[in-house]
C-alpha atoms as a PDB file:
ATOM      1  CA  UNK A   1       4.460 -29.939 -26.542  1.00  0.00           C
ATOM      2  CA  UNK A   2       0.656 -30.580 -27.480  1.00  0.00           C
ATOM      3  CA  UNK A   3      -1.410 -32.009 -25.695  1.00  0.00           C
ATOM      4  CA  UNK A   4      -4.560 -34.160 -26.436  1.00  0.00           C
ATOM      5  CA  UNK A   5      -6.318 -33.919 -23.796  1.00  0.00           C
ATOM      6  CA  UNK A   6      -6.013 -33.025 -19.696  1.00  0.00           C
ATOM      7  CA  UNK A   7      -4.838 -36.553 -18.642  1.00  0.00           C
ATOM      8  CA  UNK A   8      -1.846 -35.668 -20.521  1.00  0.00           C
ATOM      9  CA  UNK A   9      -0.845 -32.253 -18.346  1.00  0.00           C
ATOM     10  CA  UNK A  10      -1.469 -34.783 -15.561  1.00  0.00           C
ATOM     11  CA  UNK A  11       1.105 -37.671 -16.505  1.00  0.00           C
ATOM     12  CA  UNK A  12       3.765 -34.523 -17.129  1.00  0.00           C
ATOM     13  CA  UNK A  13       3.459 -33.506 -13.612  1.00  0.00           C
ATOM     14  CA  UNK A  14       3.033 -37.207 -12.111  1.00  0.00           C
ATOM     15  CA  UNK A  15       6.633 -38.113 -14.412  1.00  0.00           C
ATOM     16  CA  UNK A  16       8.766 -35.280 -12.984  1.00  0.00           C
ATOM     17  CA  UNK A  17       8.061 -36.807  -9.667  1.00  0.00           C
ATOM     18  CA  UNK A  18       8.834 -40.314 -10.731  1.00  0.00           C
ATOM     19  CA  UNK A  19       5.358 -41.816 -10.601  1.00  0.00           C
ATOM     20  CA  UNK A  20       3.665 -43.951 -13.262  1.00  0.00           C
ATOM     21  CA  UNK A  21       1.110 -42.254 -15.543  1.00  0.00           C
ATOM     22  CA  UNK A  22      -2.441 -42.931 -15.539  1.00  0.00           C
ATOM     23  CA  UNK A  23      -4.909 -43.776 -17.931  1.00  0.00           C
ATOM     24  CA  UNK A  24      -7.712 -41.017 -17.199  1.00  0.00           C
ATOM     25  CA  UNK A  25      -8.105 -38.131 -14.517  1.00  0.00           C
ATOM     26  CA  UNK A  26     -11.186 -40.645 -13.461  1.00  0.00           C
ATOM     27  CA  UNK A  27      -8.903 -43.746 -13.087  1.00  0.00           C
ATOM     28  CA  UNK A  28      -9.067 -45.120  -8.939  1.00  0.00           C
ATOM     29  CA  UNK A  29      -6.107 -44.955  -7.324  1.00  0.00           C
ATOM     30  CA  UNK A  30      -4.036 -41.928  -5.513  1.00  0.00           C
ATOM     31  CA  UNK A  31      -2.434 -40.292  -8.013  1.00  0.00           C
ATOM     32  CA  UNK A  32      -5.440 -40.177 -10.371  1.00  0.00           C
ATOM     33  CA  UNK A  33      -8.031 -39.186  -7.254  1.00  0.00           C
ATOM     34  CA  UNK A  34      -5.111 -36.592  -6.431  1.00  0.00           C
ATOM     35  CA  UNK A  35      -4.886 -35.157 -10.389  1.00  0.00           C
ATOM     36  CA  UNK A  36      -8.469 -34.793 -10.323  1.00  0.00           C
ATOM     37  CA  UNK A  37      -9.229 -32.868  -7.047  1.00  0.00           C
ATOM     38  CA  UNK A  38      -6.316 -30.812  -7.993  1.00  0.00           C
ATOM     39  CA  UNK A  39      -6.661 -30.204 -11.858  1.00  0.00           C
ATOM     40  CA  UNK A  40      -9.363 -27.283 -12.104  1.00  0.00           C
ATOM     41  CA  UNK A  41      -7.724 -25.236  -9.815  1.00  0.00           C
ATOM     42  CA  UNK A  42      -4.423 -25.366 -11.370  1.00  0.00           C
ATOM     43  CA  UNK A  43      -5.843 -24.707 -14.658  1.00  0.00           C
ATOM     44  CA  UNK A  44      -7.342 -21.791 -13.660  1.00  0.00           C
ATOM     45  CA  UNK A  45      -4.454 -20.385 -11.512  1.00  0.00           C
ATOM     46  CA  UNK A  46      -2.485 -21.077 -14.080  1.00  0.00           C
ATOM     47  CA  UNK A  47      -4.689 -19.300 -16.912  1.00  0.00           C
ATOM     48  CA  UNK A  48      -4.242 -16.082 -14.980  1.00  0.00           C
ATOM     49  CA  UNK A  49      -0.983 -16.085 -14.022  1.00  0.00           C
ATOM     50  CA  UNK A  50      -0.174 -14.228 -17.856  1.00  0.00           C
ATOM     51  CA  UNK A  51      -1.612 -12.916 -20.742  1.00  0.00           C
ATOM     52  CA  UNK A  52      -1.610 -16.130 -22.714  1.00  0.00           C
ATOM     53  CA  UNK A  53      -2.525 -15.064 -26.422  1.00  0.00           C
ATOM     54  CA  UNK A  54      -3.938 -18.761 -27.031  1.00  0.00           C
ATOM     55  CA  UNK A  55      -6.661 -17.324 -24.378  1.00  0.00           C
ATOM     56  CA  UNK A  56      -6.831 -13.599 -25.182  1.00  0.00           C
ATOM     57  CA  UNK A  57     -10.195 -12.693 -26.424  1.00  0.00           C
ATOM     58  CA  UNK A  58     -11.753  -9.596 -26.956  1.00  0.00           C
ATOM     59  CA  UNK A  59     -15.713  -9.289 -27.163  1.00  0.00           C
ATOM     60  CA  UNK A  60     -18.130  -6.534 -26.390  1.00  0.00           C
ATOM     61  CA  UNK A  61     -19.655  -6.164 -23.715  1.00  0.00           C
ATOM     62  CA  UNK A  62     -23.757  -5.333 -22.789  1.00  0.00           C
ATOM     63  CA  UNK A  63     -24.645  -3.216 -20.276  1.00  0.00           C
ATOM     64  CA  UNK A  64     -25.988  -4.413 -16.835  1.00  0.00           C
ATOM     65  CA  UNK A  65     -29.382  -4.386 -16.168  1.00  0.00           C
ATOM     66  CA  UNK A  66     -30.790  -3.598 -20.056  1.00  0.00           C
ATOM     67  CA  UNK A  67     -34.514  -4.438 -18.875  1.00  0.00           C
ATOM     68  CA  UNK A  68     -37.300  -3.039 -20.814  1.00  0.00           C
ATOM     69  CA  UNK A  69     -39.840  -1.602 -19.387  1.00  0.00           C
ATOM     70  CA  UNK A  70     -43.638  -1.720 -19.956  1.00  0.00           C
ATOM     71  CA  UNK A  71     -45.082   1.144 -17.955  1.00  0.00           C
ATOM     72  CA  UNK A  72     -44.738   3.569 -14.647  1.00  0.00           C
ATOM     73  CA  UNK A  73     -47.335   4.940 -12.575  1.00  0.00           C
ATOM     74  CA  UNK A  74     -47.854   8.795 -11.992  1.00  0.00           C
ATOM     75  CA  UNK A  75     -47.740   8.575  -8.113  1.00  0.00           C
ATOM     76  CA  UNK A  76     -45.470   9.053  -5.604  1.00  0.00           C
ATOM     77  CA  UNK A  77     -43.451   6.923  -5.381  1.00  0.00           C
ATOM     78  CA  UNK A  78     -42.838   6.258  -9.110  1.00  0.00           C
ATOM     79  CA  UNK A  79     -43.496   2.508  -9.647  1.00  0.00           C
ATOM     80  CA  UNK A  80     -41.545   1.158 -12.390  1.00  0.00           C
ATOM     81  CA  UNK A  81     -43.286  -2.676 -14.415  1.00  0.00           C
ATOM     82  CA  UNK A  82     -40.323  -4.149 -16.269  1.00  0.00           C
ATOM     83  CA  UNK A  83     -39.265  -7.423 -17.273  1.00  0.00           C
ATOM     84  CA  UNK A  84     -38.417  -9.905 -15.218  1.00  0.00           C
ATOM     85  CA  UNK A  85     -34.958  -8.639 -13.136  1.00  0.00           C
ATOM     86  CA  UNK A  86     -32.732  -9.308 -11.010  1.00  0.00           C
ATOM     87  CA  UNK A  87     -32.036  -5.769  -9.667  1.00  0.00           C
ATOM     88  CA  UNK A  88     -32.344  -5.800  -5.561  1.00  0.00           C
ATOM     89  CA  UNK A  89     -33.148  -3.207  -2.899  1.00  0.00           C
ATOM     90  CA  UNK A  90     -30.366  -0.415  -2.571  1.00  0.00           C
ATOM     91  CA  UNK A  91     -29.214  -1.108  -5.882  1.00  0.00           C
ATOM     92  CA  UNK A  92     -28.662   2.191  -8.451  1.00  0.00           C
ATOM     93  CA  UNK A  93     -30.248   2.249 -11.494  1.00  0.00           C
ATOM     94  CA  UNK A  94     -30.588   4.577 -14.214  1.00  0.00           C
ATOM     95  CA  UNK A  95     -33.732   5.112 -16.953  1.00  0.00           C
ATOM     96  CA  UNK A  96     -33.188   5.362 -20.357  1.00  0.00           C
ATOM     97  CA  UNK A  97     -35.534   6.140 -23.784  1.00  0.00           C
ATOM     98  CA  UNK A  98     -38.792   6.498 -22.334  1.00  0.00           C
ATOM     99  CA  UNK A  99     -41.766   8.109 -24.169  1.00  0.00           C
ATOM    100  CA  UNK A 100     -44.463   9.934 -22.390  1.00  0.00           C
ATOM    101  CA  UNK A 101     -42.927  10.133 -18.788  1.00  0.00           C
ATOM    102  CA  UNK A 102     -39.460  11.534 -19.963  1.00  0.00           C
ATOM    103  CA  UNK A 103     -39.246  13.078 -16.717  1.00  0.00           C
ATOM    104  CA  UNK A 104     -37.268   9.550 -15.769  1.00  0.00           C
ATOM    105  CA  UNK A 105     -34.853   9.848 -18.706  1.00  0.00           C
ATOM    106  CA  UNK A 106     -31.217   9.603 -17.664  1.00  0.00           C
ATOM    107  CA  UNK A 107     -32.181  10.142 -14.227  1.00  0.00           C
ATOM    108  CA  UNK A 108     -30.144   8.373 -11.334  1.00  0.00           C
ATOM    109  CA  UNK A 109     -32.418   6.266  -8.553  1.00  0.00           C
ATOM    110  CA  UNK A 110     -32.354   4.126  -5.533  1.00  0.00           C
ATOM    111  CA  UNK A 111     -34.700   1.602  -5.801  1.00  0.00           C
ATOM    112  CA  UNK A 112     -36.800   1.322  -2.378  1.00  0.00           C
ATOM    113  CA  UNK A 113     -38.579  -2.358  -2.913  1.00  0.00           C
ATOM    114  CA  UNK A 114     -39.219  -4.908  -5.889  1.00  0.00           C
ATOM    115  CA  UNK A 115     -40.797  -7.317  -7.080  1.00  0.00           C
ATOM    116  CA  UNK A 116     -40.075  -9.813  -9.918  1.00  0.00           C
ATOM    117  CA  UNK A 117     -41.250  -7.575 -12.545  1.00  0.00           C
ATOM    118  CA  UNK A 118     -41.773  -4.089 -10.421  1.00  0.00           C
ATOM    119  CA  UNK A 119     -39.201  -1.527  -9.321  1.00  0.00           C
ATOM    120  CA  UNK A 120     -39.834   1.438  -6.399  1.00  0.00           C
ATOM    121  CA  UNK A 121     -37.913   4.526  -7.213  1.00  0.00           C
ATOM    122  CA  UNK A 122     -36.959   6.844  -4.493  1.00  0.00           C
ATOM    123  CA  UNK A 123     -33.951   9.387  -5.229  1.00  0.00           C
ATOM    124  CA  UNK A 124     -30.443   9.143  -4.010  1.00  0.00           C
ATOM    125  CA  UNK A 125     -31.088  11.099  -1.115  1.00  0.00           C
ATOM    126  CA  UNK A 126     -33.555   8.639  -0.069  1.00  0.00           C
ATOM    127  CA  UNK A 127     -36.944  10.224  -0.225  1.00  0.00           C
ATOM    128  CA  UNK A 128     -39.484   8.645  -2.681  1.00  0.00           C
ATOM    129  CA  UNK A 129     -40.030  10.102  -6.442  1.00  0.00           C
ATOM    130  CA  UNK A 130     -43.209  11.927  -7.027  1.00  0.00           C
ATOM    131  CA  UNK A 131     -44.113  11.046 -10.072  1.00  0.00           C
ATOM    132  CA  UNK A 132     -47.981  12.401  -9.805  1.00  0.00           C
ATOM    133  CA  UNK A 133     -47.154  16.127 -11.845  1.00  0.00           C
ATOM    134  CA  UNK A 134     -44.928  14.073 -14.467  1.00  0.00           C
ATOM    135  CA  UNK A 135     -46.214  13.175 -17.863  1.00  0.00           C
ATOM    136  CA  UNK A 136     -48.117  10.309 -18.077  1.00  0.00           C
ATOM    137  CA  UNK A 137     -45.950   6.974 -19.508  1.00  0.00           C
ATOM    138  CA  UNK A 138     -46.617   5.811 -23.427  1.00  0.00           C
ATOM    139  CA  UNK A 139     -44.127   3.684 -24.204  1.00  0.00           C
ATOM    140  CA  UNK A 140     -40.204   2.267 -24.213  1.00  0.00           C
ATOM    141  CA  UNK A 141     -37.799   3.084 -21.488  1.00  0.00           C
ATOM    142  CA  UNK A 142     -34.575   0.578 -20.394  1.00  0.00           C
ATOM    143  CA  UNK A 143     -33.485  -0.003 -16.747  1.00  0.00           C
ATOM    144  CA  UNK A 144     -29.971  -0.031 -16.436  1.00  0.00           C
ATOM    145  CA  UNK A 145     -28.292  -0.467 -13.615  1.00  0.00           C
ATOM    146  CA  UNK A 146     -26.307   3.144 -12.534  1.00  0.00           C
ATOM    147  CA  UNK A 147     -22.221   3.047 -12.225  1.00  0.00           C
ATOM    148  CA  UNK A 148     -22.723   5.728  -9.719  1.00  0.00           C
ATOM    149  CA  UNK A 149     -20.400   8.886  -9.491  1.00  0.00           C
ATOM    150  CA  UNK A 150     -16.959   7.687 -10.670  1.00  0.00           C
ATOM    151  CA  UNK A 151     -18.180   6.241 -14.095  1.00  0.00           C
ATOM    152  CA  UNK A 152     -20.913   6.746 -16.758  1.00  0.00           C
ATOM    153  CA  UNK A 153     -20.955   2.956 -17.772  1.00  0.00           C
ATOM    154  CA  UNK A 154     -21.354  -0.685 -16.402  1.00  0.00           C
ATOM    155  CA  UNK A 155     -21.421  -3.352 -17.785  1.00  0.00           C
ATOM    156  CA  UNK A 156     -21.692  -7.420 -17.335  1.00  0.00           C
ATOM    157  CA  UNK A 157     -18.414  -9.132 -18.068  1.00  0.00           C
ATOM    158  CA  UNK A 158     -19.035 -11.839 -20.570  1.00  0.00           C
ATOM    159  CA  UNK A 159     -19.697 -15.429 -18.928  1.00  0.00           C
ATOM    160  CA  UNK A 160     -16.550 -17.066 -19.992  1.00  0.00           C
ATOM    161  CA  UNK A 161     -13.895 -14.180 -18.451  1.00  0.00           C
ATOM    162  CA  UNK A 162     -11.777 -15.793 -16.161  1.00  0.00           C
ATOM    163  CA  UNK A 163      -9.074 -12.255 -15.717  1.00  0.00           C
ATOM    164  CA  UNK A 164     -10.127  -9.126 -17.832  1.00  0.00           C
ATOM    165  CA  UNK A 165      -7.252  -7.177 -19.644  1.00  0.00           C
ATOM    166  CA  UNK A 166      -8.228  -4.227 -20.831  1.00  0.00           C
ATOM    167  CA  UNK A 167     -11.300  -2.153 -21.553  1.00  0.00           C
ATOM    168  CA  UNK A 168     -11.993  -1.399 -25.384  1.00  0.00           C
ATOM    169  CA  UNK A 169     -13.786   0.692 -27.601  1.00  0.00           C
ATOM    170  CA  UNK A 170     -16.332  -0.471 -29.941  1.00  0.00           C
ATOM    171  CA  UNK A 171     -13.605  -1.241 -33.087  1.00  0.00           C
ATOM    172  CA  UNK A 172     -11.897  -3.232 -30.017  1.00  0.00           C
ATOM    173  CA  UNK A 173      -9.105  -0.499 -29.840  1.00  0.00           C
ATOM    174  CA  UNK A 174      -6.838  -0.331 -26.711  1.00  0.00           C
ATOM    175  CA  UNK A 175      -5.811   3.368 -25.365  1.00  0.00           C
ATOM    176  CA  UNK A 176      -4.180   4.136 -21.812  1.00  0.00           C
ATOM    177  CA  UNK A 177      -6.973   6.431 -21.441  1.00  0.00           C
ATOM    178  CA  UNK A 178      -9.800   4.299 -20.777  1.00  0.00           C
ATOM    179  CA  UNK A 179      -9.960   3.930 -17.179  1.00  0.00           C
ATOM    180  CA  UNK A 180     -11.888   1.284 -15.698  1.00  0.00           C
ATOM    181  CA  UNK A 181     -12.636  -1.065 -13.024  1.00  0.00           C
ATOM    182  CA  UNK A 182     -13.937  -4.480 -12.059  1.00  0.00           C
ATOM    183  CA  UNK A 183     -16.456  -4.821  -9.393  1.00  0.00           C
ATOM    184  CA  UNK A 184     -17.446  -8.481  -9.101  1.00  0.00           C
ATOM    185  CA  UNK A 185     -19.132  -9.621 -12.199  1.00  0.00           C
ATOM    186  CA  UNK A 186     -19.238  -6.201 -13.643  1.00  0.00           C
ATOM    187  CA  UNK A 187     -16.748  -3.710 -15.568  1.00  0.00           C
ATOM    188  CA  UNK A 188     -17.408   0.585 -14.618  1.00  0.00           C
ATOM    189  CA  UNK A 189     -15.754   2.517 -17.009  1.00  0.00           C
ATOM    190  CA  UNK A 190     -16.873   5.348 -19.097  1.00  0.00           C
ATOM    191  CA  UNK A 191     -16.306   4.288 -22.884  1.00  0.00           C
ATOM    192  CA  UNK A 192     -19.229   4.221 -24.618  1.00  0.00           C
ATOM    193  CA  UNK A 193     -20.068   0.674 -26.439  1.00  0.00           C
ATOM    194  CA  UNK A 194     -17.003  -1.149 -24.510  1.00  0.00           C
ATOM    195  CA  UNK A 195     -15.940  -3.964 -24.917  1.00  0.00           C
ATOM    196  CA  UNK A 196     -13.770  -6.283 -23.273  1.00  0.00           C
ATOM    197  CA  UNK A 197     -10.194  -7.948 -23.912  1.00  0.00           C
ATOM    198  CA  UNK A 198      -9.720 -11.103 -21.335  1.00  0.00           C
ATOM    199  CA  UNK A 199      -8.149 -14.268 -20.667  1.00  0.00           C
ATOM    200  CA  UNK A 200     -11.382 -16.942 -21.482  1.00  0.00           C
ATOM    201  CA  UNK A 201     -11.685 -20.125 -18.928  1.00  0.00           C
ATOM    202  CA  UNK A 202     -10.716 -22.189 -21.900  1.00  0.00           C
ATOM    203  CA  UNK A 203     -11.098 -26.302 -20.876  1.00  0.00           C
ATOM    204  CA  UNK A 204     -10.010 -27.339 -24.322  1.00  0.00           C
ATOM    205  CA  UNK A 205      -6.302 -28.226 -24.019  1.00  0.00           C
ATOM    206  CA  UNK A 206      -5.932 -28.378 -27.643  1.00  0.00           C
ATOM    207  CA  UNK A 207      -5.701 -24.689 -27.244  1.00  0.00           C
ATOM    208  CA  UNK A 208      -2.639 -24.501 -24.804  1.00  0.00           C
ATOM    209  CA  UNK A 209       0.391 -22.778 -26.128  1.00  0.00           C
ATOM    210  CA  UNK A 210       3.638 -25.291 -25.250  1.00  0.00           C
ATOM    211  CA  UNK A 211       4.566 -22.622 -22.513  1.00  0.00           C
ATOM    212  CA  UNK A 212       1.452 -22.406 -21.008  1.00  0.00           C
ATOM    213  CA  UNK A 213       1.295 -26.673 -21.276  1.00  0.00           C
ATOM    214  CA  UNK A 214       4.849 -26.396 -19.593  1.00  0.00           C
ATOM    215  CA  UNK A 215       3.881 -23.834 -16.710  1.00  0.00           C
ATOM    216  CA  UNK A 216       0.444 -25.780 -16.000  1.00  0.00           C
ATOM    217  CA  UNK A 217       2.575 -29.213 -15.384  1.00  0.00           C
ATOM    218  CA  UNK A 218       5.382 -27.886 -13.537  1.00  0.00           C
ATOM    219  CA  UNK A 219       2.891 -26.456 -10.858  1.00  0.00           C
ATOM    220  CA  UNK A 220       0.730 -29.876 -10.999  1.00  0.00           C
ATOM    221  CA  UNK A 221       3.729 -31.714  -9.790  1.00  0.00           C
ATOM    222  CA  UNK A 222       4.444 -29.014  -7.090  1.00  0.00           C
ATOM    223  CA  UNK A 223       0.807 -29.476  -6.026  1.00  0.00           C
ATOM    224  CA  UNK A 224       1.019 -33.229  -5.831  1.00  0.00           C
ATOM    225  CA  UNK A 225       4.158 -33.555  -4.691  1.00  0.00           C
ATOM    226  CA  UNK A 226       3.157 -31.407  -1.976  1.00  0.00           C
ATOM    227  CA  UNK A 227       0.544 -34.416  -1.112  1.00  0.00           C
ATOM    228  CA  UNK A 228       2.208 -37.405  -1.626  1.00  0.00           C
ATOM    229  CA  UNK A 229       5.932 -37.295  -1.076  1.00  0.00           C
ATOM    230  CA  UNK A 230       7.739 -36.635   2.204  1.00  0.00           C
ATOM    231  CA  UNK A 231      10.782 -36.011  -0.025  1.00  0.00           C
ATOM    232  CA  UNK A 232      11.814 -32.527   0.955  1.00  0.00           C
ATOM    233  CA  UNK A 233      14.099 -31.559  -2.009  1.00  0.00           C
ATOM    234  CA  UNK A 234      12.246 -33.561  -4.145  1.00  0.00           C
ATOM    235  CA  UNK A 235       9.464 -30.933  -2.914  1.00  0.00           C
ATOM    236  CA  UNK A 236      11.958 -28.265  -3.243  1.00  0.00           C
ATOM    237  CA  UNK A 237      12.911 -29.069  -6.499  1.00  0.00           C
ATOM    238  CA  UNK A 238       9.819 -29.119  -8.408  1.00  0.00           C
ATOM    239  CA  UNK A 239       9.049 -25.855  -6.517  1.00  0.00           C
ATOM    240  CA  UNK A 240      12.073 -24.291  -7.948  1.00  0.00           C
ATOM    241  CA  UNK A 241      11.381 -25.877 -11.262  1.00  0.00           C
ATOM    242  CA  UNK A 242       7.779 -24.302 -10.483  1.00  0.00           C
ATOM    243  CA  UNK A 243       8.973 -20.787 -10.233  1.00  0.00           C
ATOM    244  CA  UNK A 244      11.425 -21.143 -13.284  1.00  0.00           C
ATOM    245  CA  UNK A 245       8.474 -22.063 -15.684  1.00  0.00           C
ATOM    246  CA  UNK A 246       6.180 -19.144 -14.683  1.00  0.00           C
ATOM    247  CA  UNK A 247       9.022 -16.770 -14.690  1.00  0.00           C
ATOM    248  CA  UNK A 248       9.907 -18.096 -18.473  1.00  0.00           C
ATOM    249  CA  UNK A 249       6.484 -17.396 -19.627  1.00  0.00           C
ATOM    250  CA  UNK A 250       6.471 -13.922 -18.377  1.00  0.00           C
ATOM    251  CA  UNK A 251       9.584 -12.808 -19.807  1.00  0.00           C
ATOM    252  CA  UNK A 252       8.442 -14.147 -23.165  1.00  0.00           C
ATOM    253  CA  UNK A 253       5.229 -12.476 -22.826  1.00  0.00           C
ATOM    254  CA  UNK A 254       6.616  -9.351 -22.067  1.00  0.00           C
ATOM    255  CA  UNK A 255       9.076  -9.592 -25.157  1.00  0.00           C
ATOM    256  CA  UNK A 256       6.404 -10.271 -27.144  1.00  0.00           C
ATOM    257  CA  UNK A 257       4.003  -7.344 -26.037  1.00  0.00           C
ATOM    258  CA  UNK A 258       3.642  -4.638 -28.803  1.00  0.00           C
ATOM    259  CA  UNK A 259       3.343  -1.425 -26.990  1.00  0.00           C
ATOM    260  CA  UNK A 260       1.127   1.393 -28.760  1.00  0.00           C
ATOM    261  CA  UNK A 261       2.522   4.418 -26.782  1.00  0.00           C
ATOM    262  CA  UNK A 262       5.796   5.830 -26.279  1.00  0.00           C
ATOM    263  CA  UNK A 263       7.272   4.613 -23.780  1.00  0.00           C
ATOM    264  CA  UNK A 264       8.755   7.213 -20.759  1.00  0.00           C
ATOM    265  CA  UNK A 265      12.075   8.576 -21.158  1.00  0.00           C
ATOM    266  CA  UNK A 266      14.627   6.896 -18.568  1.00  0.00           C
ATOM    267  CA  UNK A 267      16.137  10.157 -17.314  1.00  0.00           C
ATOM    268  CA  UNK A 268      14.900  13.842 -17.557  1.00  0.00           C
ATOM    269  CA  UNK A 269      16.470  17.303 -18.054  1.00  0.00           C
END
């Protein structure tokens, strides 16, 4: 079940309900205006619902912040110039490789105030760093930004991660004992050089698997159907027809997993 392109997920959903296909998501008319404000979502939804391998990718991950610095004064407080950031107010941050002032080295900070390209350091306690008895600053250091107490790591999920998976090492190996977790557009964990394993937001859909083709139209036509027909087992139908899809595609996934660890015995003693 290939498909060449997204008008053709659309004119599977629009023929389980009986309607005529259309031409292009674009076309004018209700059924094309309806495809289109509804398309993108669905996609998406539908990306996450499994671990499709046609969207698995696994990629390694930089940590957050990673801003070079350029100097930091010997006063109090410690006034960090970096390159241009986006770190705010409140924020954590931790100092890495400096030469000269290693008094800052793996330290943990609040930052105070900013600007563009300067950072305020104050402790976590919230009193300001006194940086005037600390060696004077030569060269290197990195701002990252801190994980805080739970984690030694964070790090930005790549830009094209629509549901991360797992967190891996830096050979891209899987074990149940890296622990992780998401915070908004960022991955804590504690593995050194991670990396990341994640269904991509892939809007190619030459690269659909037939399943995931099959579960993406069946919950189109819900979705329209829901708009345009009055039809209440119609509704009901492609609903159930819905459900039956997704729960196909998870069954196969599961069958098709290839678990690394043993699993638990069933019954003890």
């Amino acid at each position: 079940m290939a498909v060449a392109a997204n008008v053709d997920i659309a004119n599977m959903a629009l023929q389980r309900l009986g309607q005529p296909v259309i031409t292009s998501l674009t076309d004018t008319g209700r059924d094309a205006e309806i495809c289109n404000q509804l398309f993108e979502q669905n996609r998406n939804y539908c990306l996450m619902l499994a671990p499709w391998q046609c969207v698995t990718q696994r990629k390694a991950m930089t940590r957050a912040g990673n801003y070079a610095m350029s100097g930091a004064t010997q006063a109090e407080p410690v006034v960090v110039t970096c390159a241009t950031h986006t770190i705010a107010a409140n924020e954590l941050i931790t100092i890495e490789d400096v030469a000269g002032m290693t008094q800052l080295n793996n330290g943990t900070f609040r930052v105070y105030a900013v600007t563009s390209v300067t950072i305020t350091l104050y402790d976590t306690s919230g009193d300001a760093v006194d940086g005037s008895g600390y060696s004077a600053y030569t060269s290197g250091g990195v701002v990252y930004l801190s994980p805080g107490s739970n984690f030694s790591r964070v790090y930005d999920v790549p830009s094209d991660c629509l549901r991360p998976l797992n967190v891996v090492d830096a050979s891209f190996g899987l074990s149940a004992d890296y622990k992780w977790r998401q915070e908004r557009g960022r991955v804590f964990t504690d593995v050194d050089d991670a990396g990341l394993r994640y269904l991509r937001l892939e809007d190619d859909p030459t690269q659909y698997d037939e399943m995931l083709v099959e579960v993406m139209a069946a919950r189109l036509a819900w979705m329209i159907g829901m708009r345009i027909h009055s039809d209440k087992q119609l509704r009901a139908e492609t609903r159930a027809e819905m459900d039956r899809a997704i729960a196909r595609a998870k069954v196969v996934d599961a069958a098709a997993r290839y678990e690394s660890e043993a699993p638990e015995p069933l019954w003890t003693g």
